[in-house]
Protein backbone atom coordinates (compact mmCIF):
# COMPACT_ATOMS: atom_id res chain seq x y z
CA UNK A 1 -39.55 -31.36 -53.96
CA UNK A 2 -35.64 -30.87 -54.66
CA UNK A 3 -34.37 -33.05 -56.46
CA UNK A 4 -31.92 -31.92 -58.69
CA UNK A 5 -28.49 -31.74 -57.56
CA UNK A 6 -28.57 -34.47 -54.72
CA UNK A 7 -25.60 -36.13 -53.49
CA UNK A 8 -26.98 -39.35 -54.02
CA UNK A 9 -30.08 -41.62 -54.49
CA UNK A 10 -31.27 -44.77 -52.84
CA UNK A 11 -34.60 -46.17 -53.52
CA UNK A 12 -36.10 -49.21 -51.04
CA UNK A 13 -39.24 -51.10 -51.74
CA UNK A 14 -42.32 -51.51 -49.47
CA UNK A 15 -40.76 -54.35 -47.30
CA UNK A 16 -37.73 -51.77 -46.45
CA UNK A 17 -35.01 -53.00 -48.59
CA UNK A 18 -32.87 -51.22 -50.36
CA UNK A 19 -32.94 -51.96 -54.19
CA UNK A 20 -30.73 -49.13 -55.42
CA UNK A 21 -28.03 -46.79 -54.48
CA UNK A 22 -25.69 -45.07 -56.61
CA UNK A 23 -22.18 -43.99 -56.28
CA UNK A 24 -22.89 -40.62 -54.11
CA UNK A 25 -25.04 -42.51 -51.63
CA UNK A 26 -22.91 -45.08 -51.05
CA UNK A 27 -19.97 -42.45 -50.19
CA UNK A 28 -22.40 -40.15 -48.05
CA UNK A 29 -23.55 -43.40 -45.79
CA UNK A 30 -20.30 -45.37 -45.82
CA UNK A 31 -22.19 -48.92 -47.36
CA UNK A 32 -21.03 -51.54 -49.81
CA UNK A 33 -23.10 -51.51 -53.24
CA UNK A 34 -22.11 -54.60 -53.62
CA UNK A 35 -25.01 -55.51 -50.70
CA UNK A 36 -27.91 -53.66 -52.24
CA UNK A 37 -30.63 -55.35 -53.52
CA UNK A 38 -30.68 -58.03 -50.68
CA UNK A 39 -29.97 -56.19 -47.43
CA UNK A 40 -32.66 -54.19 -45.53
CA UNK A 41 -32.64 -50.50 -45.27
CA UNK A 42 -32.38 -50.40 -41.54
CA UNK A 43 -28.97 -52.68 -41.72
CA UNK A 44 -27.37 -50.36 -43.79
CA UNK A 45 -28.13 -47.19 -41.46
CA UNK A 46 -27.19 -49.07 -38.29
CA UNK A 47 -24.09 -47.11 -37.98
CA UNK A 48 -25.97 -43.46 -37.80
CA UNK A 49 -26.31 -41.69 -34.84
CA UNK A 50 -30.47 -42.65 -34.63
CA UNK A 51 -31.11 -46.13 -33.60
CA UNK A 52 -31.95 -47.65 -37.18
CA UNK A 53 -35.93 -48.60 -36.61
CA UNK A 54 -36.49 -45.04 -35.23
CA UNK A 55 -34.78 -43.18 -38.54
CA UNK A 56 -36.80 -45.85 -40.54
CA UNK A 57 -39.99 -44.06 -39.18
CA UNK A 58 -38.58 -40.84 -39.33
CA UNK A 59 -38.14 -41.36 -43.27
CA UNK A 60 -41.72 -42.50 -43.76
CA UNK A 61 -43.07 -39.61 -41.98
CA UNK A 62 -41.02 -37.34 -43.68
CA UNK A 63 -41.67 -38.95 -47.06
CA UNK A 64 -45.48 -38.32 -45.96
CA UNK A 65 -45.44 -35.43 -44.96
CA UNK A 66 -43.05 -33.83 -47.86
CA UNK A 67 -40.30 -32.76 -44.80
CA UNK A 68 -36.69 -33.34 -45.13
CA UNK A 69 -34.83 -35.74 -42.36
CA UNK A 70 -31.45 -35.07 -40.92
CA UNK A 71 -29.00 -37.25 -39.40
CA UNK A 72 -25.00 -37.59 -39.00
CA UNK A 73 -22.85 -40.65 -40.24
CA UNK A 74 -19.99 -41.23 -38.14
CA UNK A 75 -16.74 -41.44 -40.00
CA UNK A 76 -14.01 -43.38 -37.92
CA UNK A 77 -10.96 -41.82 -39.75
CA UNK A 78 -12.44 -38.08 -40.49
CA UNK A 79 -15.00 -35.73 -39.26
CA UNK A 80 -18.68 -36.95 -38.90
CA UNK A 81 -20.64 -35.41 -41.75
CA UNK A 82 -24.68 -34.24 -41.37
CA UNK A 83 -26.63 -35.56 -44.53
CA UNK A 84 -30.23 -34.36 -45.22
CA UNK A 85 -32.98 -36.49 -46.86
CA UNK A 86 -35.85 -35.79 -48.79
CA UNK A 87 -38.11 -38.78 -49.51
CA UNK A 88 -40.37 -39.30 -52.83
CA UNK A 89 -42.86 -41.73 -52.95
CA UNK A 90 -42.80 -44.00 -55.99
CA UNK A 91 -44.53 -46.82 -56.94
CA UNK A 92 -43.80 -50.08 -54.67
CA UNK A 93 -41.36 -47.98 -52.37
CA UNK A 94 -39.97 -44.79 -51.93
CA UNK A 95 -36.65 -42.95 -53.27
CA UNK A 96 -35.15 -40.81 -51.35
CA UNK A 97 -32.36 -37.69 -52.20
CA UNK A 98 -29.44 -37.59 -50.02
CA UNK A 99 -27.74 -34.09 -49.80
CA UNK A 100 -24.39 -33.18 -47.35
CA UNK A 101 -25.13 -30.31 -45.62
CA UNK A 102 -21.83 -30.21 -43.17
CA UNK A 103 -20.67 -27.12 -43.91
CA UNK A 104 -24.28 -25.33 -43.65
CA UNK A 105 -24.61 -27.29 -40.27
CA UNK A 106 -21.51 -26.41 -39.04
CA UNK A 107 -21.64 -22.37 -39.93
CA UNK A 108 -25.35 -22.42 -37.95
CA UNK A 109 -23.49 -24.23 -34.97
CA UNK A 110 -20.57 -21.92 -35.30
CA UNK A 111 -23.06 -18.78 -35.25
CA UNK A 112 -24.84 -20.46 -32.61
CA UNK A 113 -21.44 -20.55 -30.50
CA UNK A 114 -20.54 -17.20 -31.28
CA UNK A 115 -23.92 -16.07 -29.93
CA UNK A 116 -23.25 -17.45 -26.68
CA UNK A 117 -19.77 -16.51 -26.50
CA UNK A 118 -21.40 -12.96 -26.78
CA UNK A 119 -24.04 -13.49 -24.39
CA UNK A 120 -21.41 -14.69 -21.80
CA UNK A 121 -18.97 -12.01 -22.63
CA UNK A 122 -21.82 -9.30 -22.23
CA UNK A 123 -22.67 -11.19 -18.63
CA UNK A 124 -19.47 -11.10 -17.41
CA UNK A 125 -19.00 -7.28 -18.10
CA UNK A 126 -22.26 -6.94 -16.55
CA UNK A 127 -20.82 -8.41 -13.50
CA UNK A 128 -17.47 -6.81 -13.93
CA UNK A 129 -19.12 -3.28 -13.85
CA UNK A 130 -21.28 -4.44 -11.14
CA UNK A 131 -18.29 -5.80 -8.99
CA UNK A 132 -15.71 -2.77 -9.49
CA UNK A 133 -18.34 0.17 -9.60
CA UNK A 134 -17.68 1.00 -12.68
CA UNK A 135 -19.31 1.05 -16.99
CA UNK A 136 -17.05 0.96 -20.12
CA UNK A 137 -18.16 3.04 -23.56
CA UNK A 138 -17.52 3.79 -26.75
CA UNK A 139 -16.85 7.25 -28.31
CA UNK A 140 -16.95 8.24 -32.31
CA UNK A 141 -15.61 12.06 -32.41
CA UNK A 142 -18.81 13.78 -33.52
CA UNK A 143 -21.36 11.47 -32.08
CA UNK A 144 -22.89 10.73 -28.65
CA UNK A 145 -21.08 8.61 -26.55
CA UNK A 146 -22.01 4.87 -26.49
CA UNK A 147 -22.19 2.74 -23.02
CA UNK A 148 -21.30 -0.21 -23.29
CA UNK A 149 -23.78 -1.47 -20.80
CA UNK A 150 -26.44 1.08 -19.84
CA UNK A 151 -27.90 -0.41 -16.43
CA UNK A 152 -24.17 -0.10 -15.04
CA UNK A 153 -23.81 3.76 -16.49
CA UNK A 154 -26.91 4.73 -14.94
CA UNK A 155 -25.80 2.68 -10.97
CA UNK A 156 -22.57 4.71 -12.08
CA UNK A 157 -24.44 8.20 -11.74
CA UNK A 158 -27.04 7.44 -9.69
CA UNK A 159 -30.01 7.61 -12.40
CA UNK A 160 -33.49 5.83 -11.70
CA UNK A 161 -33.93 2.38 -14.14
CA UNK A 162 -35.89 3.34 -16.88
CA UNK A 163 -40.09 3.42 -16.27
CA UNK A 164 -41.55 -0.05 -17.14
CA UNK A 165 -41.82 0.02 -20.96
CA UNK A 166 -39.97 2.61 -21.46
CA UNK A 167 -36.61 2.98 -24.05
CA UNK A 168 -32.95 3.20 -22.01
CA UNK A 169 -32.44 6.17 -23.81
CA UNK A 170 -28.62 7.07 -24.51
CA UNK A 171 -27.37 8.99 -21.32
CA UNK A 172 -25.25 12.34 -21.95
CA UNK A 173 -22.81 12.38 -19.18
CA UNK A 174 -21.96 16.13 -19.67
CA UNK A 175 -25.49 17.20 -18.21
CA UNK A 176 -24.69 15.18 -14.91
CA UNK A 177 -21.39 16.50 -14.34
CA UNK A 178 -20.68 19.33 -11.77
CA UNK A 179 -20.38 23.05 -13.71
CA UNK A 180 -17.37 23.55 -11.70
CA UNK A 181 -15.70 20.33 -12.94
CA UNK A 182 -16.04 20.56 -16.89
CA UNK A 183 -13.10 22.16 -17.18
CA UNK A 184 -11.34 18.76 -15.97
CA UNK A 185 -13.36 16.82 -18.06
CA UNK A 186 -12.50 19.25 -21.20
CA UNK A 187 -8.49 19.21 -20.43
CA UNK A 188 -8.73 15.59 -20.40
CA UNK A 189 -10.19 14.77 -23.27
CA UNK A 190 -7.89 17.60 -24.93
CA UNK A 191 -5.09 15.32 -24.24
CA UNK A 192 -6.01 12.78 -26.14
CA UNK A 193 -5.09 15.03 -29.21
CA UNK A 194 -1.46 14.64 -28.44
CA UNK A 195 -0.98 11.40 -26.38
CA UNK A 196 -2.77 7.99 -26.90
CA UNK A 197 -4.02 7.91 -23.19
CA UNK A 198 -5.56 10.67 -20.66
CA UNK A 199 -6.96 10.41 -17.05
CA UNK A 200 -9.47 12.78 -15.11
CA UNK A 201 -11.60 13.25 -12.47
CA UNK A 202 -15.23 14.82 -11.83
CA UNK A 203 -18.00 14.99 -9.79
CA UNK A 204 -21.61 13.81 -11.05
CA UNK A 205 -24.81 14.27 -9.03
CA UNK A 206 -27.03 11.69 -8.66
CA UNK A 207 -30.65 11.51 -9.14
CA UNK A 208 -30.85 12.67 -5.09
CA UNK A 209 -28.76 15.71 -6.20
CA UNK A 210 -25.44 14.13 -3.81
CA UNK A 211 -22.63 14.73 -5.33
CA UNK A 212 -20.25 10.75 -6.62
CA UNK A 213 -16.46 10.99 -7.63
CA UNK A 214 -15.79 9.85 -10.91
CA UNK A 215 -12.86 8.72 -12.55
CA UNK A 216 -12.09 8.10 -16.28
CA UNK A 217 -9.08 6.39 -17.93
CA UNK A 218 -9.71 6.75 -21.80
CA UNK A 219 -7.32 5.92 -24.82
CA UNK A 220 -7.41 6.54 -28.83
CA UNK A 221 -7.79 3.47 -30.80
CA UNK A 222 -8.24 5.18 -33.88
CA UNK A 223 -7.19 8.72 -35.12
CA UNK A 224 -8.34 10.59 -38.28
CA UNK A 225 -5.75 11.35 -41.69
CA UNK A 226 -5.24 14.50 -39.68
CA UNK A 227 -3.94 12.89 -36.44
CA UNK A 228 -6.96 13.91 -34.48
CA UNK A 229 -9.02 11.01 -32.25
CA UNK A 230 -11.94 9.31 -34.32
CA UNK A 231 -12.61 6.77 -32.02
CA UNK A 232 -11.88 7.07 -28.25
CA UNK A 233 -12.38 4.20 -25.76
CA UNK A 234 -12.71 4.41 -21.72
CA UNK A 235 -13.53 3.25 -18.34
CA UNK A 236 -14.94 5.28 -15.55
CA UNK A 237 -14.76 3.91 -11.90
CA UNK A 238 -16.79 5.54 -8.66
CA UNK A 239 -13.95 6.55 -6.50
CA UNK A 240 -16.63 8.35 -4.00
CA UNK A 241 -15.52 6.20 -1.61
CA UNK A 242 -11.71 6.43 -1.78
CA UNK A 243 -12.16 10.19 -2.10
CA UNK A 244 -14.50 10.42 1.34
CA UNK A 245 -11.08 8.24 3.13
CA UNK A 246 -8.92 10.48 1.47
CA UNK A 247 -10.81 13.37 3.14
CA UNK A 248 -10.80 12.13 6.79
CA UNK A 249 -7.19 10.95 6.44
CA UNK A 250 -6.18 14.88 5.49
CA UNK A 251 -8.76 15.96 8.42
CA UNK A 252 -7.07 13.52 10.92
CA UNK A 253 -3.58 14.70 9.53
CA UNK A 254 -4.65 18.44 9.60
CA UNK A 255 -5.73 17.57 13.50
CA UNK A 256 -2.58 15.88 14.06
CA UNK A 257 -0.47 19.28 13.11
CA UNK A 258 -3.19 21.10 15.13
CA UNK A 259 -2.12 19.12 18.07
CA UNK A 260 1.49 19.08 17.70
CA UNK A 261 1.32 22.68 17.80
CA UNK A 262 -0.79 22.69 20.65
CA UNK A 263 1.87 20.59 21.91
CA UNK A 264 4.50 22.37 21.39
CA UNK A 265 2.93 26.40 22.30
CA UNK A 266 3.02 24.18 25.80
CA UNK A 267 6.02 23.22 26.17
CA UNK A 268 7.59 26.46 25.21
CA UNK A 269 4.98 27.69 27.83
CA UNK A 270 5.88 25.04 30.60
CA UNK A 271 9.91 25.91 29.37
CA UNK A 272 9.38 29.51 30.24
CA UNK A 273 7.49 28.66 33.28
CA UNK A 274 10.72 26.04 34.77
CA UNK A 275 13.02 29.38 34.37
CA UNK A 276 10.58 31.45 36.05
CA UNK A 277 10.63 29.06 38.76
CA UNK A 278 14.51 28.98 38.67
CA UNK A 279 15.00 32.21 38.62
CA UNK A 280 12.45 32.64 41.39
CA UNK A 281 14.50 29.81 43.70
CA UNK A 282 17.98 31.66 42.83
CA UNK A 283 16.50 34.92 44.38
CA UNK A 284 14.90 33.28 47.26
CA UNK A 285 17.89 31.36 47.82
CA UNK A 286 20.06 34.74 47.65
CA UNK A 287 17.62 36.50 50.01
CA UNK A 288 17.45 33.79 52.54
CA UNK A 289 21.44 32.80 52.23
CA UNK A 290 23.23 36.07 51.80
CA UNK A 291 25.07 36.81 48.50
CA UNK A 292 27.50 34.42 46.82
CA UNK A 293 30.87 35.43 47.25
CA UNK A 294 33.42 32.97 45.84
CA UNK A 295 32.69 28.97 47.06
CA UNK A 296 30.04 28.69 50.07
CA UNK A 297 26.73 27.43 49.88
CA UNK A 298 24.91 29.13 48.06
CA UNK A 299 27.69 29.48 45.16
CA UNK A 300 27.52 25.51 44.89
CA UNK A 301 23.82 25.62 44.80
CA UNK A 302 23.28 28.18 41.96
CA UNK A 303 26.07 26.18 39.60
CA UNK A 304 23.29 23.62 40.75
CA UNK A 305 20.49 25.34 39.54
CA UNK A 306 22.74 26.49 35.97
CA UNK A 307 22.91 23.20 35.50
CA UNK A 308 19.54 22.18 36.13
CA UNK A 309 18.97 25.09 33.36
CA UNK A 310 20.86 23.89 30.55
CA UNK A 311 19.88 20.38 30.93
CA UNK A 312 16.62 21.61 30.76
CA UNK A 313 17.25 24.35 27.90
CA UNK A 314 18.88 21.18 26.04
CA UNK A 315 16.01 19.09 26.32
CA UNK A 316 13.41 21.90 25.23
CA UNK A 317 15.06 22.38 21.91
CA UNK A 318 15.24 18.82 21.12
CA UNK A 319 11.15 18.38 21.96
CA UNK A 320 12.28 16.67 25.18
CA UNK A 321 12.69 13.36 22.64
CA UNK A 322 15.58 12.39 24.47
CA UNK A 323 18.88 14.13 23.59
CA UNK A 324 22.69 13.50 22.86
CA UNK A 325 25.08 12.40 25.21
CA UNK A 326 27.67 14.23 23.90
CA UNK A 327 25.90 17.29 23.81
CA UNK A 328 24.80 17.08 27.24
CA UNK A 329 28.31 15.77 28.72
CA UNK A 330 29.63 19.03 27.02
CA UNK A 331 27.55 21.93 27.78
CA UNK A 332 27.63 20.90 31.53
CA UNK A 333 31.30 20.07 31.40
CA UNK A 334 32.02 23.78 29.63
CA UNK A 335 31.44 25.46 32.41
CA UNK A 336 34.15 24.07 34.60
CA UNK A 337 37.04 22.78 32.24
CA UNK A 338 40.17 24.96 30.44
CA UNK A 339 41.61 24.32 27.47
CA UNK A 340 41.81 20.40 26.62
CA UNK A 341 41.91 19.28 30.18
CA UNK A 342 38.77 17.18 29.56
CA UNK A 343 38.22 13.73 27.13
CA UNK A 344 34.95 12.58 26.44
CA UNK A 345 35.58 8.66 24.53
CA UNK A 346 32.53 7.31 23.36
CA UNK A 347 29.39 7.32 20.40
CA UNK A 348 27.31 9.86 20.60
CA UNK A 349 24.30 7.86 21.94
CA UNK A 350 20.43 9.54 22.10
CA UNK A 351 19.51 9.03 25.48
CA UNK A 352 16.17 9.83 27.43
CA UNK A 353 15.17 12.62 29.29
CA UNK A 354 15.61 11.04 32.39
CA UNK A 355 18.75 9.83 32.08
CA UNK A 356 19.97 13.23 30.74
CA UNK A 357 18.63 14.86 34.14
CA UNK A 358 20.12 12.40 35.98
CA UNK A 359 23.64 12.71 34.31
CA UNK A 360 24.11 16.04 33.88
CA UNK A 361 23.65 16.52 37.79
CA UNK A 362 25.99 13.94 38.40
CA UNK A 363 28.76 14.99 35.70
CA UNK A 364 28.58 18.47 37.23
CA UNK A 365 28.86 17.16 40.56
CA UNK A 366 32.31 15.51 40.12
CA UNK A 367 32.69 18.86 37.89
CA UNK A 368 32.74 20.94 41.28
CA UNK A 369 34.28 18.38 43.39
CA UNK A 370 37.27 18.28 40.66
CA UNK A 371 37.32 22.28 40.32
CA UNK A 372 37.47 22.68 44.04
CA UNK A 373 39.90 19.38 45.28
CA UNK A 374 40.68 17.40 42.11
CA UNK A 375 42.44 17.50 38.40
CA UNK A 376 40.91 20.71 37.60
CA UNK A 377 42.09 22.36 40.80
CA UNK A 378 45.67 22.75 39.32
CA UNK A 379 46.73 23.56 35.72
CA UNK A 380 47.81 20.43 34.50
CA UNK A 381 45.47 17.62 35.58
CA UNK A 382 43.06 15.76 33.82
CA UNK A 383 39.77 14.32 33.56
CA UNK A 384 38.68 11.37 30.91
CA UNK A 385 35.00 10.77 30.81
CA UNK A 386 34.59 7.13 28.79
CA UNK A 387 31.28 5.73 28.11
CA UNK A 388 30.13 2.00 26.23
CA UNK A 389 27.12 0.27 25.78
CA UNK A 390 27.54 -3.47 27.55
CA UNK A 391 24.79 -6.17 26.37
CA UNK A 392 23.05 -8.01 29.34
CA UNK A 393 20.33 -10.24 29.40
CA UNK A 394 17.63 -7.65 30.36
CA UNK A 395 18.94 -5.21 27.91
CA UNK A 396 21.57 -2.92 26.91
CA UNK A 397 23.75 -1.00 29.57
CA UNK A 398 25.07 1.99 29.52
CA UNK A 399 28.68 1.74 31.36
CA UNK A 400 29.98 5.77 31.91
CA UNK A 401 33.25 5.90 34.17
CA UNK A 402 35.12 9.20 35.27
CA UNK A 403 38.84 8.88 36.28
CA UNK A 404 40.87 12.20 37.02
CA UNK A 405 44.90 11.67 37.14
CA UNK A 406 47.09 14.63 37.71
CA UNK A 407 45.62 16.23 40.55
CA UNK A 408 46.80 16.64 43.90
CA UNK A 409 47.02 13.39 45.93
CA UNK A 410 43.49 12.23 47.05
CA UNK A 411 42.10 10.56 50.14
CA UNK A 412 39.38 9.52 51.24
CA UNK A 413 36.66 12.40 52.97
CA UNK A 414 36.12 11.39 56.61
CA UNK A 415 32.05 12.45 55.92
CA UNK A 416 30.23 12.24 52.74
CA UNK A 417 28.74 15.03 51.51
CA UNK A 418 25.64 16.21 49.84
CA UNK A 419 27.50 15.80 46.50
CA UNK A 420 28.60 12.31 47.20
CA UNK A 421 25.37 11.45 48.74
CA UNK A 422 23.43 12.90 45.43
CA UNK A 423 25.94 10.51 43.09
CA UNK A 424 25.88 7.26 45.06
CA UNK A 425 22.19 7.30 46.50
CA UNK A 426 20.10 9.90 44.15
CA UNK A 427 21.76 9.37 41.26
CA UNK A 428 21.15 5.56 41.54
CA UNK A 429 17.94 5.29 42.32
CA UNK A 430 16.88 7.87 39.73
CA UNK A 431 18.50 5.43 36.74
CA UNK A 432 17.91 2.30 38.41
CA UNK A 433 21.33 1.47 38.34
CA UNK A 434 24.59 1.57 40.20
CA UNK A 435 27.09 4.03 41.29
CA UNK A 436 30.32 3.76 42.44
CA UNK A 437 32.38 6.13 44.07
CA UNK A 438 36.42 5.41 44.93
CA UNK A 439 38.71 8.31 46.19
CA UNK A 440 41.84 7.07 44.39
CA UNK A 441 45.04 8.57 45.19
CA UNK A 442 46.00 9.38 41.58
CA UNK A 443 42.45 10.52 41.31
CA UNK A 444 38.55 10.47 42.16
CA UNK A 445 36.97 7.43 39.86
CA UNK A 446 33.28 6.94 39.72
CA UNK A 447 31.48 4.75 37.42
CA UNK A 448 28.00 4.73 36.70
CA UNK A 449 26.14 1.62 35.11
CA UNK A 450 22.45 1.78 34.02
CA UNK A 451 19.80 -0.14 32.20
CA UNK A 452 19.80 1.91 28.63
CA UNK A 453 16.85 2.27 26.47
CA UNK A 454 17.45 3.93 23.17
CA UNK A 455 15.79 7.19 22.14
CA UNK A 456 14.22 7.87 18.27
CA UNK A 457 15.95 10.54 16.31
CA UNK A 458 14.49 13.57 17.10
CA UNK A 459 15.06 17.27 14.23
CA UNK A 460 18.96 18.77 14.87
CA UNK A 461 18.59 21.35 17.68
CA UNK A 462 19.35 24.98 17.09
CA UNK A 463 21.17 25.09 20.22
CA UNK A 464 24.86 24.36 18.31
CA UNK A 465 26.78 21.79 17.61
CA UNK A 466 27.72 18.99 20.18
CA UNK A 467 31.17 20.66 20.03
CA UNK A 468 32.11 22.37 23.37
CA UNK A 469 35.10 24.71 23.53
CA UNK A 470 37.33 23.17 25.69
CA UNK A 471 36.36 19.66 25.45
CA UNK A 472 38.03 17.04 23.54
CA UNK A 473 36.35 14.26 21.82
CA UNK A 474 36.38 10.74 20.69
CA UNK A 475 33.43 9.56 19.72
CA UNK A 476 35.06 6.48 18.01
CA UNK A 477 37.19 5.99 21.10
CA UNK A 478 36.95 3.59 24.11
CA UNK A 479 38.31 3.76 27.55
CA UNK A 480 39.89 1.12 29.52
CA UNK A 481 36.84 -0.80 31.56
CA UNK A 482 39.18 -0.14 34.64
């Protein structure tokens, strides 16, 4: 029995009433001494946290059978206290040894909490591995490395559990890693010598002998008098996955440049073919129509054919993504105009392959006609080629008009000819738009309108600058809508 040292004493009588209680009792269960002597035992524990007849019992059974008691007295203006008692029978009664074990209570509860904490901690990393693929360790320089949780390090690799009663053995990661890899793994870890934090990657094969992508982010969190790493901590992830869509994303872009150069061996192919086929037109044209000599038919329809050509050579060097206007309304223009007796006013718009067929035969239409009857017949007329993009409700139109002034005096042909039927009736129906043709006396004016659909950038051409010799341009410019 302990005795010696209590907190306090209080000593009832057979009928349960408390006969005596010193100073240290009275403190430990909050009562009046003043009362003792008359009031029963089970009035002056009615404030404990045990209904009062059940602690009664508890103290007679633990006076009988020599075991101490615990129970807490509430304390309205502090911290509830936990007070032991050990009962000793005595003659007529029973005294009984009150001791305050609080703080002994309260450092088992705290270790108690701090247990838990750690089991839930240790759970959640278990499903944090589990979740992200992935098992955190511990490293000492010198000593084998330390997994934090060894089920997730062995999913990690690809091991077999452990045999049923049999030790998780610590895993060496070295003897799973590919021969070819070490090195990776060995300049890694070298870098932690200098810098707090290194990253590498490495293949491991699993217990099937396939092959997982690792990856491990370590960092020193404690480094030896000499500077060197003494304690190294990490993470290592399974990137398999990421490294498998990493691999058909290159083989899909690999395939991609294998078919854009498929692509373009035929269009070089089909390019060489349309000249062919020009040049095999021209000479059956020559054979069947005589030789060109000066204007005649078959003059007007090789410059036909030329400019069928360098539409066509335009378009080839730009990928047939379109092309520029300028460019186009240049090259075909180059071939017929002197010195600065042609304007081009307009931006340089990226127009489609169609349209650029389309225009170029019509620009080198009014070309001829202008050479042969119009501003470019003489030496000092003109031709202003003016171009704007008008909004519309269905789109964008392109708005291109074509005046010549100081030419001989026009009127109006008594026929139309194949030239004017090609502008007002091919030329149309090939943009979906509208031509019109007036025979001005100052000059021929045409304007063409057409639903416009821009074209993406497309790699500068080799085939020169959009610079013509002998064509002047605005590109900032705008001509007159009339």
């Amino acid at each position: 029995m302990r005795g010696e040292g209590s907190d306090g004493l209080l000593v009832c009588d057979d009928g349960g009433r408390a006969i005596f209680a010193d100073k240290g009792a009275s403190k430990l269960l909050t009562f009046d001494l003043e009362g003792v002597g008359t009031t029963p035992l089970a009035e002056l524990l009615a404030h404990v946290d045990d209904p009062s007849e059940t602690l009664i019992l508890r103290l007679a059974t633990a006076v009988r059978d020599n075991m101490p008691v615990e129970f807490v007295v509430p304390r309205p203006a502090e911290d509830d206290r936990w007070i032991e008692v050990r009962g000793l029978p005595i003659e007529g009664g029973m005294a009984m040894f009150l001791y305050d074990v609080t703080d002994r209570e309260r450092g088992e509860r705290g270790v108690r909490r701090n247990e838990q904490r750690l089991r839930a901690a240790n759970e959640s990393l278990q499903l944090a591995h589990q979740a992200a693929r992935a098992a955190t360790w511990e490293w000492q320089v010198g000593r084998p490395m330390r997994w934090l949780d060894a089920k997730a390090a062995r999913d990690l690799v690809g091991l077999s559990p452990p045999a049923p009663g049999e030790a998780d053995a610590p895993m060496e990661w070295r003897s799973f890693v590919i021969p070819e890899d070490l090195p990776a793994t060995a300049a890694g870890l070298t870098a932690l010598r200098e810098g707090s934090q290194a990253q590498f990657e490495f293949r491991v094969a699993d217990a099937a002998g396939r092959h997982r992508w690792l990856r491990s982010s370590a960092a020193v969190i404690e480094r030896r008098p000499d500077g060197g790493p003494a304690r190294i901590c990490g993470v290592t992830l399974d990137i398999t996955a990421q490294k498998e869509a990493e691999a058909v994303l290159q083989g899909e872009i690999q395939e991609r440049r294998r078919a854009e150069q498929r692509q373009q061996l035929l269009i070089h192919e089909l390019n060489h073919r349309v000249k062919n086929m020009l040049a095999t037109v021209q000479s059956v044209a020559r054979q069947s129509m005589g030789s060109a000599r000066g204007h005649g038919p078959l003059a007007d329809f090789e410059d036909r054919l030329m400019a069928l050509a360098w539409t066509h050579d335009i378009l080839t060097r730009e990928g047939w993504a379109g092309a520029s206007l300028l460019t186009v309304l240049g090259r075909t223009l180059a071939a017929h105009a002197g010195g600065d007796r042609v304007t081009l006013i307009g931006p340089d718009l990226r127009v489609s392959p169609k349209m650029v067929l389309a225009l170029a035969m019509g620009v080198h239409e009014l070309s001829t006609n202008a050479v042969k009857y119009g501003a470019l017949s003489n030496d000092v007329g003109r031709v202003a080629i003016a171009w704007r993009l008008d909004e519309a409700p269905a789109g964008p139109r392109l708005v291109l008009d074509w005046r010549e002034a100081g030419g001989p005096p026009v009127s109006p042909p008594t026929a139309r000819g194949f030239g004017s039927r090609l502008l007002e009736r091919g030329l149309a129906h090939e943009l979906g738009g509208v031509v019109s043709l007036a025979f001005e006396p100052a000059g021929v004016c045409c304007r063409i309108e057409a639903p416009f659909e821009a074209e993406p950038a497309a790699p500068l051409s080799d085939f020169g600058t959009p610079a013509v010799q002998g064509v002047t341009q605005g590109a900032t410019e705008r001509a007159a809508s009339d």
